[in-house]
C-alpha atoms as a PDB file:
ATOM      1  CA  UNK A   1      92.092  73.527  27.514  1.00  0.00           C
ATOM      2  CA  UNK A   2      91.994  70.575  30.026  1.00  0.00           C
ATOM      3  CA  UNK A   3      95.947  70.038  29.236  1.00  0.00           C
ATOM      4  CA  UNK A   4      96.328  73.254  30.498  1.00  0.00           C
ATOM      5  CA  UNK A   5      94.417  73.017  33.300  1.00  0.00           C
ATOM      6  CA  UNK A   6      95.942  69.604  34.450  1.00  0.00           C
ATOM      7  CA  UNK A   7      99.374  71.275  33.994  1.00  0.00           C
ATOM      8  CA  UNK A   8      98.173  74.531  36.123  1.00  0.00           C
ATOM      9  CA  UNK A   9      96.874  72.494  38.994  1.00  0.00           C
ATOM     10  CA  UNK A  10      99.546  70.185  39.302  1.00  0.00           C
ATOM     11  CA  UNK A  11     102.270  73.181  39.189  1.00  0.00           C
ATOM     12  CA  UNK A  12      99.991  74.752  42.252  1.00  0.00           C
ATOM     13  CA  UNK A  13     100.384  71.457  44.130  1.00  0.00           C
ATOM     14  CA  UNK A  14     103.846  71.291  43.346  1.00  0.00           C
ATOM     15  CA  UNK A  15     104.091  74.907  44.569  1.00  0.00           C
ATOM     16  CA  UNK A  16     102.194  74.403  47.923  1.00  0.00           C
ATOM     17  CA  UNK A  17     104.217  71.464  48.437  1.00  0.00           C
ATOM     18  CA  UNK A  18     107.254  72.868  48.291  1.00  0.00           C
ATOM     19  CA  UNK A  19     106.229  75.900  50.554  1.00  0.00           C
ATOM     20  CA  UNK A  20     104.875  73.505  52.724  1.00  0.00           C
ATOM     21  CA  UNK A  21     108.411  72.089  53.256  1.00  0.00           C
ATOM     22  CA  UNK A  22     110.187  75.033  53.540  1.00  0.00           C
ATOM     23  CA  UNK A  23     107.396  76.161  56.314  1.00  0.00           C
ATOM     24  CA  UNK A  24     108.488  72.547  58.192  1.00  0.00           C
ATOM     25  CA  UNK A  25     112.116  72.941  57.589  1.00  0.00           C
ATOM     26  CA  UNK A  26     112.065  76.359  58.850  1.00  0.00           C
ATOM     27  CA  UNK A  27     110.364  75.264  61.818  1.00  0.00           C
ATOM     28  CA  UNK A  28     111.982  72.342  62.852  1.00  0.00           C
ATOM     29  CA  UNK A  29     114.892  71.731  61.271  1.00  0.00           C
ATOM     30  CA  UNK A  30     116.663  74.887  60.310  1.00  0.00           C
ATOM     31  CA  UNK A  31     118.090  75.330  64.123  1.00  0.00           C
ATOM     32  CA  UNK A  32     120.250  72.439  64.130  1.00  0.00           C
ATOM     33  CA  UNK A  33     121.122  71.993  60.186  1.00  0.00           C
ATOM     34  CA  UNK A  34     121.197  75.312  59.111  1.00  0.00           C
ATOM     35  CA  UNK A  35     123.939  76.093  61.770  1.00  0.00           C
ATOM     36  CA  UNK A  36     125.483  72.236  62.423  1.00  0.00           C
ATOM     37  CA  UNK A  37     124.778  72.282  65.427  1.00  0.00           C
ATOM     38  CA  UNK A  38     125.242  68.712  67.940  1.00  0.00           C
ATOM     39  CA  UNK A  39     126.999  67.357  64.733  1.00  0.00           C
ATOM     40  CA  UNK A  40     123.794  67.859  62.608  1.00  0.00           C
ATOM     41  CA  UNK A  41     124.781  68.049  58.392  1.00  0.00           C
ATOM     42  CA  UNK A  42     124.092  71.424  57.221  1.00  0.00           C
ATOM     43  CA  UNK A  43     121.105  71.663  55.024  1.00  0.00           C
ATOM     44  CA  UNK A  44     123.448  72.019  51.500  1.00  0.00           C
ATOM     45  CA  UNK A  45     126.391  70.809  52.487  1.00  0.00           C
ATOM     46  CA  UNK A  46     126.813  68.107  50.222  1.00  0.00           C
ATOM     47  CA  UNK A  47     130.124  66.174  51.936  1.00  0.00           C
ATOM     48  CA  UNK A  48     128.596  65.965  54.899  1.00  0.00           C
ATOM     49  CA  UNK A  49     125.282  64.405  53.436  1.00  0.00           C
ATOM     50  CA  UNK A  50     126.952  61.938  50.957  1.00  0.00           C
ATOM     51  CA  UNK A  51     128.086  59.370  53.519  1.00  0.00           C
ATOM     52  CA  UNK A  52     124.062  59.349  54.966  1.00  0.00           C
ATOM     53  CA  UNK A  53     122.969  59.489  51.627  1.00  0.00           C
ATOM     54  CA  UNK A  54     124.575  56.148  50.913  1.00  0.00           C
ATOM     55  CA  UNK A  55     122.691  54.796  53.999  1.00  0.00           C
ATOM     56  CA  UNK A  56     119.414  55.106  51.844  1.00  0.00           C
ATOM     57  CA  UNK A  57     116.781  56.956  52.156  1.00  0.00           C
ATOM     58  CA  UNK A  58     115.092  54.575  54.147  1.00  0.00           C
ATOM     59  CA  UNK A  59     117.714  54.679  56.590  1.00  0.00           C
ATOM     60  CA  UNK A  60     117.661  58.243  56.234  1.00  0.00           C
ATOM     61  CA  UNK A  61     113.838  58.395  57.365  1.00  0.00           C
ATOM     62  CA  UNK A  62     113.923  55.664  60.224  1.00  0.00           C
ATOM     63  CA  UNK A  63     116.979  57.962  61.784  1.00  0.00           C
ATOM     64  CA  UNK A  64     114.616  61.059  61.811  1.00  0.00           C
ATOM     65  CA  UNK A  65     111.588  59.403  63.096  1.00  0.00           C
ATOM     66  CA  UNK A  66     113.225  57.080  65.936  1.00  0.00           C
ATOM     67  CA  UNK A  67     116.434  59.398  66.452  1.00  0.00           C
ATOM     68  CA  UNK A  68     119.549  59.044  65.920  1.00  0.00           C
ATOM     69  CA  UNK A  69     122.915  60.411  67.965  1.00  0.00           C
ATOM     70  CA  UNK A  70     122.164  63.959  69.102  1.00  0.00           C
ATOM     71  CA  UNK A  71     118.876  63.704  66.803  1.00  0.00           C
ATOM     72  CA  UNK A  72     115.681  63.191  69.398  1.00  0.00           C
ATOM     73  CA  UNK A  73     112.659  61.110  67.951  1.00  0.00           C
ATOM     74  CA  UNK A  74     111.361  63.233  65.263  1.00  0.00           C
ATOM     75  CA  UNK A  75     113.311  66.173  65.716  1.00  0.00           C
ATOM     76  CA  UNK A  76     111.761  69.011  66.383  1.00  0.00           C
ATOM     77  CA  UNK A  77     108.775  67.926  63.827  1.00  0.00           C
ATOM     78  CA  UNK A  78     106.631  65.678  66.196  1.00  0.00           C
ATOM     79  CA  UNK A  79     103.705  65.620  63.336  1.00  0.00           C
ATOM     80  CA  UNK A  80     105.787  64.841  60.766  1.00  0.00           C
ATOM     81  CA  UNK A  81     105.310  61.595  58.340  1.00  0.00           C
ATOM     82  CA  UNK A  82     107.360  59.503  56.909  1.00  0.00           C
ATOM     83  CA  UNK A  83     106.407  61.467  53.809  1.00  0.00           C
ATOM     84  CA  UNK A  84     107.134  64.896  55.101  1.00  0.00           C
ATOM     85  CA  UNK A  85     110.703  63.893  56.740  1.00  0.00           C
ATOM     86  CA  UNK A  86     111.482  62.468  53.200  1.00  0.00           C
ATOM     87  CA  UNK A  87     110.587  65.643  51.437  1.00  0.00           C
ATOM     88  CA  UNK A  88     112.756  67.437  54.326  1.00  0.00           C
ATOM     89  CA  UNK A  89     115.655  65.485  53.766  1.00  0.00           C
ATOM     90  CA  UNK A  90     115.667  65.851  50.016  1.00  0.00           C
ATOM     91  CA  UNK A  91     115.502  69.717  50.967  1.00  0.00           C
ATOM     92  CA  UNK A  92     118.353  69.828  52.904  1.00  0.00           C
ATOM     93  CA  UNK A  93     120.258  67.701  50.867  1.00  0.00           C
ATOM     94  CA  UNK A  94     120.397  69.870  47.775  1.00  0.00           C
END
């Protein structure tokens, strides 16, 4: 019974997480990756996230919190962690 539980609560998290991300993406990111716009990489579009990709993920985070080209400081996602623009880059990148 507690295996079950364990495994019921930690697919809710998982689930809230993940909506949580998509609520974040959709309203800050999806503007400029979902169309490309200013040179952003599509959320999906896998050759034009491969070259970033190779950058790290590190990389990948520092560019999204301090900016990078057409990208302000933190996007459009000013409350955004470290955390959450990690989660919203593995979104888009899939």
């Amino acid at each position: 019974m507690r295996k079950y539980l364990a495994v019921l609560l930690l697919s809710s998290v998982a689930a809230i997480a993940h909506a949580g991300t998509e609520d974040q993406y959709n309203q800050s990111c999806t503007f400029c990756h979902g169309t490309g716009a200013a040179g952003a990489p599509k959320t999906g579009d896998k050759a034009a996230w491969a070259p970033r990709l190779e950058k790290g993920m590190e990389t990948l985070v520092k560019h999204a919190r301090e900016g990078f080209n057409a990208m302000p400081p933190k996007g459009m996602c000013n409350d955004c962690t470290d955390e959450d623009f990690r989660a919203l880059i593995e979104h888009m990148t899939k």
